[in-house]
C-alpha atoms as a PDB file:
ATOM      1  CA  UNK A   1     -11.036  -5.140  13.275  1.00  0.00           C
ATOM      2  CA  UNK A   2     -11.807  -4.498   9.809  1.00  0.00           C
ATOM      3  CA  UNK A   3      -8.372  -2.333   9.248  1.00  0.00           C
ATOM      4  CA  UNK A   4      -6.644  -4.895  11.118  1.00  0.00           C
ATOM      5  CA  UNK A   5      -7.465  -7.609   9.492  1.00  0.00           C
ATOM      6  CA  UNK A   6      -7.255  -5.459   5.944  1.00  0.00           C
ATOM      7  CA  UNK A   7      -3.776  -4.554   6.784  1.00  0.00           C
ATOM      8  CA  UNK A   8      -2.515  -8.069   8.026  1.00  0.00           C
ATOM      9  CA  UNK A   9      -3.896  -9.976   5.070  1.00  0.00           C
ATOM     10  CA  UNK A  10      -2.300  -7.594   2.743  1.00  0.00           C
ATOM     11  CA  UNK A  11       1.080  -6.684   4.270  1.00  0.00           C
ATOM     12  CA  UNK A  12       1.435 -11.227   4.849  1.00  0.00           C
ATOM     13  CA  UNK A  13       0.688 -11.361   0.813  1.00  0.00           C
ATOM     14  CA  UNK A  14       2.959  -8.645   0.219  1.00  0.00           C
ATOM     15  CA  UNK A  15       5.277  -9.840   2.368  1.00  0.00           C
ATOM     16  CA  UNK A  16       5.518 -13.263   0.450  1.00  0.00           C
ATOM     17  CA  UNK A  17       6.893 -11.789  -2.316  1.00  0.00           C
ATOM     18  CA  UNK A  18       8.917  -9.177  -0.749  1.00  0.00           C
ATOM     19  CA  UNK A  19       6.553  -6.070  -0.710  1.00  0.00           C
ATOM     20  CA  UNK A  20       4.486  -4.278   1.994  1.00  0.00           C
ATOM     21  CA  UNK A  21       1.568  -3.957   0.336  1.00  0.00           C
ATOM     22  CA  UNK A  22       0.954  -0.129   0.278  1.00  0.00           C
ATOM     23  CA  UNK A  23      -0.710  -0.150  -3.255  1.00  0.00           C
ATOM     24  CA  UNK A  24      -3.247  -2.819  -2.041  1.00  0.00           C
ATOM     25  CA  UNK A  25      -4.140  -0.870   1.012  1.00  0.00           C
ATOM     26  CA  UNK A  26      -5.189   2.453  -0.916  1.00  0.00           C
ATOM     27  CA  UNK A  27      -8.159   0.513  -2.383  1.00  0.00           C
ATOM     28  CA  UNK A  28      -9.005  -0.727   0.681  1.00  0.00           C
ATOM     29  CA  UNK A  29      -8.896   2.587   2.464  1.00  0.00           C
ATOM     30  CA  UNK A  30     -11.044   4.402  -0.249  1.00  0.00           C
ATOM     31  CA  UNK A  31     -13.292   1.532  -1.440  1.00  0.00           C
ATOM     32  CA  UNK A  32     -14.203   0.457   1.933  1.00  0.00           C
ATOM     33  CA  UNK A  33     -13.435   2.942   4.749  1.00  0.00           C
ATOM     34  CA  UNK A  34     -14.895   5.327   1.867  1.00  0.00           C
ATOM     35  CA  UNK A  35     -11.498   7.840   2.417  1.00  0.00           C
ATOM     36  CA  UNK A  36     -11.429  10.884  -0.296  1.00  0.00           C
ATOM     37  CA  UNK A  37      -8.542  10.462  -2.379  1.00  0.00           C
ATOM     38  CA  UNK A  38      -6.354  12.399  -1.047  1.00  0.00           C
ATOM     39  CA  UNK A  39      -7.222  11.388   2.515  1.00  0.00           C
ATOM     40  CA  UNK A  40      -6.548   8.065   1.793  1.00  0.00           C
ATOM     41  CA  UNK A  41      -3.232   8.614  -0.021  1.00  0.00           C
ATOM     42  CA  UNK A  42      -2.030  10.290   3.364  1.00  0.00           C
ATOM     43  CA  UNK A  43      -2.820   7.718   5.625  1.00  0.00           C
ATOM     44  CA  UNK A  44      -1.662   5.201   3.656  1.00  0.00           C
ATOM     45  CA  UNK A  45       1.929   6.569   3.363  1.00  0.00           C
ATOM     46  CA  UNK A  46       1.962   7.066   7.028  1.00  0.00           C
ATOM     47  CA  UNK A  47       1.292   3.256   7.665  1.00  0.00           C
ATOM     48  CA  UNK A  48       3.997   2.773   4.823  1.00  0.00           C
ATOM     49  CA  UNK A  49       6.866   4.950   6.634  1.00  0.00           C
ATOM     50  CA  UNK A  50       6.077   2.853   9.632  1.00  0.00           C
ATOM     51  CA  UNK A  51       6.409  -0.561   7.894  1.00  0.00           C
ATOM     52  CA  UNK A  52       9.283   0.191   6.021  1.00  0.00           C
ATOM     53  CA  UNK A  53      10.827   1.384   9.540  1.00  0.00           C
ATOM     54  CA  UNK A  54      10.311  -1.881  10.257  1.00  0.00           C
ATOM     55  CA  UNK A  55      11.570  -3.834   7.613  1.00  0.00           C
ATOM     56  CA  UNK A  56      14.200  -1.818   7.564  1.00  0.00           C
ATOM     57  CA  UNK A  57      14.999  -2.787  11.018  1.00  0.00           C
ATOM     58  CA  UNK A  58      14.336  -6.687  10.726  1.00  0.00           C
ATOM     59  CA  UNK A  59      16.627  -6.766   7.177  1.00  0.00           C
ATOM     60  CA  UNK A  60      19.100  -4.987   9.150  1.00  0.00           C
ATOM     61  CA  UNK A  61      19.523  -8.470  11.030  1.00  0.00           C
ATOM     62  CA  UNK A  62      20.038 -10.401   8.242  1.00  0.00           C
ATOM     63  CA  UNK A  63      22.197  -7.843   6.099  1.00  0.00           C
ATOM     64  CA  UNK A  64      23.938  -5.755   8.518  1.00  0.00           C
ATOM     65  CA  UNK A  65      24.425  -1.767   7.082  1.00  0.00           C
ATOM     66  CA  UNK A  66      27.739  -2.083   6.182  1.00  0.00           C
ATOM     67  CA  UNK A  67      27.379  -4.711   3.438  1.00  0.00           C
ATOM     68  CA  UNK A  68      25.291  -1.978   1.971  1.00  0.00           C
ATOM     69  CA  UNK A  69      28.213   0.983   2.069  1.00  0.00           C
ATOM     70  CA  UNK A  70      30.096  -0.072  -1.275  1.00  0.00           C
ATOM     71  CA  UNK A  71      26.698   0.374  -2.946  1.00  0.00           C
ATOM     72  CA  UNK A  72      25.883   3.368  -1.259  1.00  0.00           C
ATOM     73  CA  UNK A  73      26.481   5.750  -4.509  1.00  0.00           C
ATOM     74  CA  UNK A  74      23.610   3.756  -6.424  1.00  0.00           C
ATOM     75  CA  UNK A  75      20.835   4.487  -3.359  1.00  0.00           C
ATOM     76  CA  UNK A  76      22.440   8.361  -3.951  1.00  0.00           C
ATOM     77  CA  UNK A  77      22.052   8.486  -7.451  1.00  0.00           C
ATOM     78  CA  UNK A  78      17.906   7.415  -7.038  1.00  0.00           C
ATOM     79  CA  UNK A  79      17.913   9.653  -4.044  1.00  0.00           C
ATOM     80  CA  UNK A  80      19.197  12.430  -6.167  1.00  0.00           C
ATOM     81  CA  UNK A  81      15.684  12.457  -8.574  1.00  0.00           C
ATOM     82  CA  UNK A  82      13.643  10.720  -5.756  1.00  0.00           C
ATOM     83  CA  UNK A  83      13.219  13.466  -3.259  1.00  0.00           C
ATOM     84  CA  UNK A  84      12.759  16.261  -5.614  1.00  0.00           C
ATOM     85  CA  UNK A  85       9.981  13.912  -7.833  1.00  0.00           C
ATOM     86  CA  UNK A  86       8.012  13.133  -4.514  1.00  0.00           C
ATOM     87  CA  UNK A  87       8.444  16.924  -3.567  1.00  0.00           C
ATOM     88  CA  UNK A  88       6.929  17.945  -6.591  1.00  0.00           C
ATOM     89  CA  UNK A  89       4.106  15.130  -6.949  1.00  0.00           C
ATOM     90  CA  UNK A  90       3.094  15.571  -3.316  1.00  0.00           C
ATOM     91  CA  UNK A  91       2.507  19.436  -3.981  1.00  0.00           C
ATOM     92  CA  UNK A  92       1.118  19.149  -7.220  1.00  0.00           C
ATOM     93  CA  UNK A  93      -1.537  16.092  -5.879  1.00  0.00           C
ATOM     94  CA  UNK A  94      -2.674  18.704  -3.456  1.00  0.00           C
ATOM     95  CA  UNK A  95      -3.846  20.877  -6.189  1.00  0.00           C
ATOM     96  CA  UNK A  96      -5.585  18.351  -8.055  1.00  0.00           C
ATOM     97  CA  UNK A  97      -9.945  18.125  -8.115  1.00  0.00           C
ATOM     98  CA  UNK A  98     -10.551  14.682  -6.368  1.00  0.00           C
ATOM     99  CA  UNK A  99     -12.063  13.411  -9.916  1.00  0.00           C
ATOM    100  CA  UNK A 100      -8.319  14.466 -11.373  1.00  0.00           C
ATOM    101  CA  UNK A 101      -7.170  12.595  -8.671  1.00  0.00           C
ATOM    102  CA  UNK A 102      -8.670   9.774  -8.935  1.00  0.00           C
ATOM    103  CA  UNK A 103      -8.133   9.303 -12.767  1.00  0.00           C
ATOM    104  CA  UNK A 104      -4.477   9.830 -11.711  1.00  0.00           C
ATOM    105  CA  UNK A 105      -4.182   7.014  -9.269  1.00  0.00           C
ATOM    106  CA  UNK A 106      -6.051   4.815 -11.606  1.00  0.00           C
ATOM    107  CA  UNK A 107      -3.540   5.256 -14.103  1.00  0.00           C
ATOM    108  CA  UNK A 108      -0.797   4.466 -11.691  1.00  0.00           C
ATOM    109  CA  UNK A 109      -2.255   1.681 -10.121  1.00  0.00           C
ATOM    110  CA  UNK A 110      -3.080  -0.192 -13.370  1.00  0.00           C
ATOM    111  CA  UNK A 111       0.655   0.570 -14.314  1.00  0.00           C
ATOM    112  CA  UNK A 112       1.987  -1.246 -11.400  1.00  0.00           C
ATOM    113  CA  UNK A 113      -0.587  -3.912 -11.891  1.00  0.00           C
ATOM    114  CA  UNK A 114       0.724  -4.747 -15.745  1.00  0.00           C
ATOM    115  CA  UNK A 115       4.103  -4.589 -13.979  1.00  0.00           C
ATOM    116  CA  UNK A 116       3.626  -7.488 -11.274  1.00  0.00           C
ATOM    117  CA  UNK A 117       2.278  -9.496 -14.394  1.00  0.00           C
ATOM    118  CA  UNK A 118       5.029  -9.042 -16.206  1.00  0.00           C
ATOM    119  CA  UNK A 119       7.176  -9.983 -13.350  1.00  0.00           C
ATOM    120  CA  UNK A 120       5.521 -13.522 -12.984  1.00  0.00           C
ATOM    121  CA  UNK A 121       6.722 -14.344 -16.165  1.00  0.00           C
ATOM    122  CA  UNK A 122       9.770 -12.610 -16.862  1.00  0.00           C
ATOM    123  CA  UNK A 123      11.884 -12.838 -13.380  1.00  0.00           C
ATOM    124  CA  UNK A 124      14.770 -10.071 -12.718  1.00  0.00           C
ATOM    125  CA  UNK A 125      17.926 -11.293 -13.194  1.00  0.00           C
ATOM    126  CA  UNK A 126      20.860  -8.503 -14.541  1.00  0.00           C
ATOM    127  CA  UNK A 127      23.675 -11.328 -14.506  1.00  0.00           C
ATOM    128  CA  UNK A 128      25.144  -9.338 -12.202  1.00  0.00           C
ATOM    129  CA  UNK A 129      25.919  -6.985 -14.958  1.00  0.00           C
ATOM    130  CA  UNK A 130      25.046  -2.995 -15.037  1.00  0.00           C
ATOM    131  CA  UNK A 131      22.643  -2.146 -17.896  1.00  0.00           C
ATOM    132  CA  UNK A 132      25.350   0.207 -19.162  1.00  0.00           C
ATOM    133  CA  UNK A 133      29.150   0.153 -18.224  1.00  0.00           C
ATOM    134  CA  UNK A 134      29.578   4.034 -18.920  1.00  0.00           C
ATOM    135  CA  UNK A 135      29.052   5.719 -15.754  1.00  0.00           C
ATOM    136  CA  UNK A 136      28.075   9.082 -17.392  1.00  0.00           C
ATOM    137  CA  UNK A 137      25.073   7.233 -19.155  1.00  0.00           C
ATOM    138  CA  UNK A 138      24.328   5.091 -15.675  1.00  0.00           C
ATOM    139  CA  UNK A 139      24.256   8.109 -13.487  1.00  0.00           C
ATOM    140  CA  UNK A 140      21.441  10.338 -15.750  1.00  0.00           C
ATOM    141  CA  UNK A 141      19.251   7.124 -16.467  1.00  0.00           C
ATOM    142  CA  UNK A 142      19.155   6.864 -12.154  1.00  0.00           C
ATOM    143  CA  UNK A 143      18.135  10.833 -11.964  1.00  0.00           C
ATOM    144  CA  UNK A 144      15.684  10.148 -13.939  1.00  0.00           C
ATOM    145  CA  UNK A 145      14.310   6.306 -13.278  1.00  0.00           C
ATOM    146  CA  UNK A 146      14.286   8.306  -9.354  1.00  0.00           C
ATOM    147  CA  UNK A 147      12.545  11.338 -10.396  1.00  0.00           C
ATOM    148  CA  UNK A 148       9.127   8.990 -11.552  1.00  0.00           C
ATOM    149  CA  UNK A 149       9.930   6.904  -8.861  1.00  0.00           C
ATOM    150  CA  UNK A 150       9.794   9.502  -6.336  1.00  0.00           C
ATOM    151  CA  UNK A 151       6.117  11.094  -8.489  1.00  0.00           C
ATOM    152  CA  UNK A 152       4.990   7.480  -8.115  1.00  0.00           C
ATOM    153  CA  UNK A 153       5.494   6.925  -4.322  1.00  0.00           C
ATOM    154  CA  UNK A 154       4.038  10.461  -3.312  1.00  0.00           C
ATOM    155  CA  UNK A 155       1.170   9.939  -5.436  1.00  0.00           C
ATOM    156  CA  UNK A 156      -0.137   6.754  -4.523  1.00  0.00           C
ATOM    157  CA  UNK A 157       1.603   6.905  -0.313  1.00  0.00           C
ATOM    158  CA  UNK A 158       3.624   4.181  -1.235  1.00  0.00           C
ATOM    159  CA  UNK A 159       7.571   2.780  -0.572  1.00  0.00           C
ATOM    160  CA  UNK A 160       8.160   2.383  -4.041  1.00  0.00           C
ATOM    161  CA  UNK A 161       9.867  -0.889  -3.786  1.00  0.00           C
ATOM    162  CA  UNK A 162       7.555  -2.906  -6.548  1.00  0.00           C
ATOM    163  CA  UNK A 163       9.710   0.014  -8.987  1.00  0.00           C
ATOM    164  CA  UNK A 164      12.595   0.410  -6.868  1.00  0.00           C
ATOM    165  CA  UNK A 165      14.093  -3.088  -6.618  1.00  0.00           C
ATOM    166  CA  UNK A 166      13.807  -3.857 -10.704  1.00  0.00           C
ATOM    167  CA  UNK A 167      15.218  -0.583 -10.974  1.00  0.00           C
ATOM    168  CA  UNK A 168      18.620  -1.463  -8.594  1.00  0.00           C
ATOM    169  CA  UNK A 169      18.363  -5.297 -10.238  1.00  0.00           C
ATOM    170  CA  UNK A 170      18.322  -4.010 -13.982  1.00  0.00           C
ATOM    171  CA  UNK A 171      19.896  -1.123 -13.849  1.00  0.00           C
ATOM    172  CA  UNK A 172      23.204  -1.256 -11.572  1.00  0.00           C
ATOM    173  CA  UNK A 173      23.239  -4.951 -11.886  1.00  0.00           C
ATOM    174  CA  UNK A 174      23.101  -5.572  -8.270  1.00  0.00           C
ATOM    175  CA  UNK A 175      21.586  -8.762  -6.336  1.00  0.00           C
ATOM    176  CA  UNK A 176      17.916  -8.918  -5.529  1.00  0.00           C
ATOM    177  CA  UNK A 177      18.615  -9.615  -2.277  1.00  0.00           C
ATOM    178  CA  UNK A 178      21.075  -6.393  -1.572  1.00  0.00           C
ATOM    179  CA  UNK A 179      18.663  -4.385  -3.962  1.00  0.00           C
ATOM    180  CA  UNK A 180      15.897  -5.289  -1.555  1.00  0.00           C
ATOM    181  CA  UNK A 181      17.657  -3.358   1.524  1.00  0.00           C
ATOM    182  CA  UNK A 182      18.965  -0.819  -0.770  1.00  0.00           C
ATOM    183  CA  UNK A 183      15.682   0.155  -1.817  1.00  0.00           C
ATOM    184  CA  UNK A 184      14.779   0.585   1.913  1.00  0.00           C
ATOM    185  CA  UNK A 185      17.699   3.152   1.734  1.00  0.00           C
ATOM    186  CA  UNK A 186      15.949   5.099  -0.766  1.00  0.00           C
ATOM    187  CA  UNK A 187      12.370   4.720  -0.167  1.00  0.00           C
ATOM    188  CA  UNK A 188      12.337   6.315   3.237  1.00  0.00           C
ATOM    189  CA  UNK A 189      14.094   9.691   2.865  1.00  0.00           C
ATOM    190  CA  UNK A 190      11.324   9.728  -0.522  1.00  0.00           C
ATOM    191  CA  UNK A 191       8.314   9.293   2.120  1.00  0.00           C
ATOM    192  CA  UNK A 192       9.801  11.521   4.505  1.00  0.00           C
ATOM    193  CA  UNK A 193       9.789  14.085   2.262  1.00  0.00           C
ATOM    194  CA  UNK A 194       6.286  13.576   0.472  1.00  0.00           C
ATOM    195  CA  UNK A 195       4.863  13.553   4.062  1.00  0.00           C
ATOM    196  CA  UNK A 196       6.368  16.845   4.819  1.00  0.00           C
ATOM    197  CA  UNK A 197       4.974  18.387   1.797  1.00  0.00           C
ATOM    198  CA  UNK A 198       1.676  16.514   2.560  1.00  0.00           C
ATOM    199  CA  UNK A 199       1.531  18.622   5.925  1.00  0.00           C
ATOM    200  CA  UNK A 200       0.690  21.619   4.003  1.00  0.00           C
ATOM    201  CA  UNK A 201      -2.578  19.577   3.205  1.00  0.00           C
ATOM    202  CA  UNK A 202      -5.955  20.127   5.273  1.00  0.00           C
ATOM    203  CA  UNK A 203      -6.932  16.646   4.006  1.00  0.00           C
ATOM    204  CA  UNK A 204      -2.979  16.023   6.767  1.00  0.00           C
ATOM    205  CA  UNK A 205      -5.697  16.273   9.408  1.00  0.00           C
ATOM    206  CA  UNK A 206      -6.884  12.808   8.418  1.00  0.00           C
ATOM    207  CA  UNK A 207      -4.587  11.293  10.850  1.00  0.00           C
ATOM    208  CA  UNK A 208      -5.613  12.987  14.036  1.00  0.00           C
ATOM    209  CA  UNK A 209      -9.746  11.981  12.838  1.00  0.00           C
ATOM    210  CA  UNK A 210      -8.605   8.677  12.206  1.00  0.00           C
ATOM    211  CA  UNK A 211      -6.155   7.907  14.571  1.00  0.00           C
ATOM    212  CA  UNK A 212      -8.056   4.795  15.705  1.00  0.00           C
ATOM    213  CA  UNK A 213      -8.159   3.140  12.150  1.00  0.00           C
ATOM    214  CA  UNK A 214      -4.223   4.724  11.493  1.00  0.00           C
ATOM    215  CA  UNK A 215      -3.080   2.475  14.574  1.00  0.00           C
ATOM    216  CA  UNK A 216      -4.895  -0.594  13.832  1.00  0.00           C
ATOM    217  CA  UNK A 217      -3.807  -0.900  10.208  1.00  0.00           C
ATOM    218  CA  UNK A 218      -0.331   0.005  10.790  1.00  0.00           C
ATOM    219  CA  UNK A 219      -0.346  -3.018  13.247  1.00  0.00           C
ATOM    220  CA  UNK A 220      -2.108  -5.106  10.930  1.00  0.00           C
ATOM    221  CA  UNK A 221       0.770  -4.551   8.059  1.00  0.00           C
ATOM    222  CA  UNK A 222       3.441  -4.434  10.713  1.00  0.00           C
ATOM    223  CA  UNK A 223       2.374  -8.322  11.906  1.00  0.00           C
ATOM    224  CA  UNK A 224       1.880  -9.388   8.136  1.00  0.00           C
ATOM    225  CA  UNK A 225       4.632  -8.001   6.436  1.00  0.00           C
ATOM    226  CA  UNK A 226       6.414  -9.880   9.146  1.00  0.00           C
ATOM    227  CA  UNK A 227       4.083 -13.182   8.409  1.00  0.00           C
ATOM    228  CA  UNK A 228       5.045 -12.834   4.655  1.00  0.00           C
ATOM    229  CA  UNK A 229       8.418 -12.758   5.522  1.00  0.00           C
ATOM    230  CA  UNK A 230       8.435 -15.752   7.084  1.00  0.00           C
ATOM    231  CA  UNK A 231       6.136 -17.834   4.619  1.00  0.00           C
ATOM    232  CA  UNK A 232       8.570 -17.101   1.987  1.00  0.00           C
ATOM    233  CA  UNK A 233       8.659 -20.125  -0.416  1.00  0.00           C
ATOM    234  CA  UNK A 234       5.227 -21.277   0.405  1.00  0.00           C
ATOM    235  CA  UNK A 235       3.638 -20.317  -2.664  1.00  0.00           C
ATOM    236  CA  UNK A 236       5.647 -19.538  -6.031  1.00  0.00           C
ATOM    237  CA  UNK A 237       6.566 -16.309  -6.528  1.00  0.00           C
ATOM    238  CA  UNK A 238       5.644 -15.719  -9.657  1.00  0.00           C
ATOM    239  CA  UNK A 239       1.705 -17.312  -9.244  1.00  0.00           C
ATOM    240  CA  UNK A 240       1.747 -15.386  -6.554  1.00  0.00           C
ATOM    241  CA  UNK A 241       3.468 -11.885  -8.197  1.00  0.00           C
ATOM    242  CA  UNK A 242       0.411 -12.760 -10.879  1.00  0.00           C
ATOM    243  CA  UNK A 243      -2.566 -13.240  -8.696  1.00  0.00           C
ATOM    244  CA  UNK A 244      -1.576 -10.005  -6.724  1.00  0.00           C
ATOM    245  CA  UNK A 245      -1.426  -8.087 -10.319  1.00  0.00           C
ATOM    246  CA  UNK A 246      -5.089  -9.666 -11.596  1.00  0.00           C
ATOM    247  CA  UNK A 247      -6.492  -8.457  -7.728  1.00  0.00           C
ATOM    248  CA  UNK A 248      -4.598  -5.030  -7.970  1.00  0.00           C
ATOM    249  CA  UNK A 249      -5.892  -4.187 -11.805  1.00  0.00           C
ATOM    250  CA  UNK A 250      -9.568  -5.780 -10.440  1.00  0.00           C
ATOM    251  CA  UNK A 251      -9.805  -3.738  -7.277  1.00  0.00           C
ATOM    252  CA  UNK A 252      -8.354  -0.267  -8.775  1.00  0.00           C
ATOM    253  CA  UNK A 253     -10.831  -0.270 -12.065  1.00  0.00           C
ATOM    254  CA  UNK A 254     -13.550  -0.897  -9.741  1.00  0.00           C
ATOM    255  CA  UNK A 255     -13.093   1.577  -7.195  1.00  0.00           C
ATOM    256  CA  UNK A 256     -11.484   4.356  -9.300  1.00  0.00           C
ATOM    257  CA  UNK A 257     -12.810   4.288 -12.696  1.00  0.00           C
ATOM    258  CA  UNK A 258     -15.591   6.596 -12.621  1.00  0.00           C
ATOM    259  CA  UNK A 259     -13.959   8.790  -9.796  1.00  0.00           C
ATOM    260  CA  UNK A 260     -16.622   7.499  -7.253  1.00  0.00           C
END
């Protein structure tokens, strides 16, 4: 129940402002399911893989695939540093102590904290305008903005979206909404290839152990991500992009700080 309820509250919160939630569910899994690291990180980007399935699927209702095909070169271009950077983090996470670890994710973590804060005051909006109009400057900056991207999402078992949308918005000058499925686009080949290289992990066998905790917190995120969705608006965006920072910096110094 506790998973459950972990995952729904999280995932609706998420949902409100347009993410699943994945970097607020890796506290929860290590700080009280008491998950190694590593563990943790695994099962959590198995729930994420099946959310963003989802979301992918419900978005696909509103913004049907083929309004995303004349953009389909931008998701390519992240795609193109995204799979190798996950590849590489994935593999290189695997060879890291659990204290190295867990310095690691703090790091990240507080990163994407500061950035949700800086979001609730400074709101995304590229005029519609690419960040640069020469594509031979465009194209490199997306290798690389994909390649951390990609390190990120493997690291921490998440979608990526909380860098992935400012990324589309800023960058290629595209509209938050679009960015929002195009993101999708990108984010699950990324998982799908961090949990392959995650397989090669003994720590992988943390989803057969906890199968029973796997199921009810994907559930949980599946029914609040699609609660979120549909209390968009209810709250502003920006208190709520700032409260979710505060909790996210709170609950990551507490849990990872001294590398338990």
């Amino acid at each position: 129940m506790t998973g459950f309820l972990g995952g729904f509250t999280i995932a609706s919160l998420g949902g409100m402002i347009g993410l699943g939630g994945a970097e607020f569910r890796l506290p929860l899994l290590v700080g009280v399911f008491r998950l190694p690291s590593l563990q943790a990180v695994i099962l959590n980007k198995a729930t994420s893989l099946v959310v963003v399935i989802c979301a992918f699927a419900a978005r696909s209702l509103v913004l049907p695939p083929s309004a995303l095909w004349p953009h389909g070169w931008i998701a390519l271009n992240l795609l193109a540093g995204s799979l190798f950077g996950a590849w590489w983090a994935a593999g290189h996470a695997m060879t890291l102590s659990r204290g190295a670890l867990d310095r690691l994710i703090l790091g990240l973590l507080l990163g994407l904290g500061l950035l949700m804060l800086a979001e609730s005051v400074w709101h995304m909006d590229s005029g519609g305008q690419a960040l640069f109009a020469d594509t031979w400057v465009l194209v490199p900056l997306g290798l690389l903005a994909g390649l951390l991207i990609g390190a990120v999402a493997a690291v921490l078992g998440v979608a990526g979206g909380e860098l992935l949308i400012p990324t589309i918005v800023l960058l290629y000058g595209v509209e938050i909404k679009l960015a929002g499925s195009l993101s999708l686009l990108v984010s699950l080949p990324t998982m799908l290839v961090g949990f392959l290289r995650y397989r090669q992990s003994g720590a992988f066998a943390v989803l057969s152990r906890e199968k029973g905790l796997f199921q009810v917190l994907t559930a949980g995120s599946v029914l609040g991500a699609i609660t979120g969705g549909l209390l968009l608006g209810l709250v502003p965006a920006g208190v709520l992009t700032a409260v979710l920072g505060f909790l996210l910096l709170g609950s990551a110094w507490k849990i990872f700080r001294h590398g338990r």
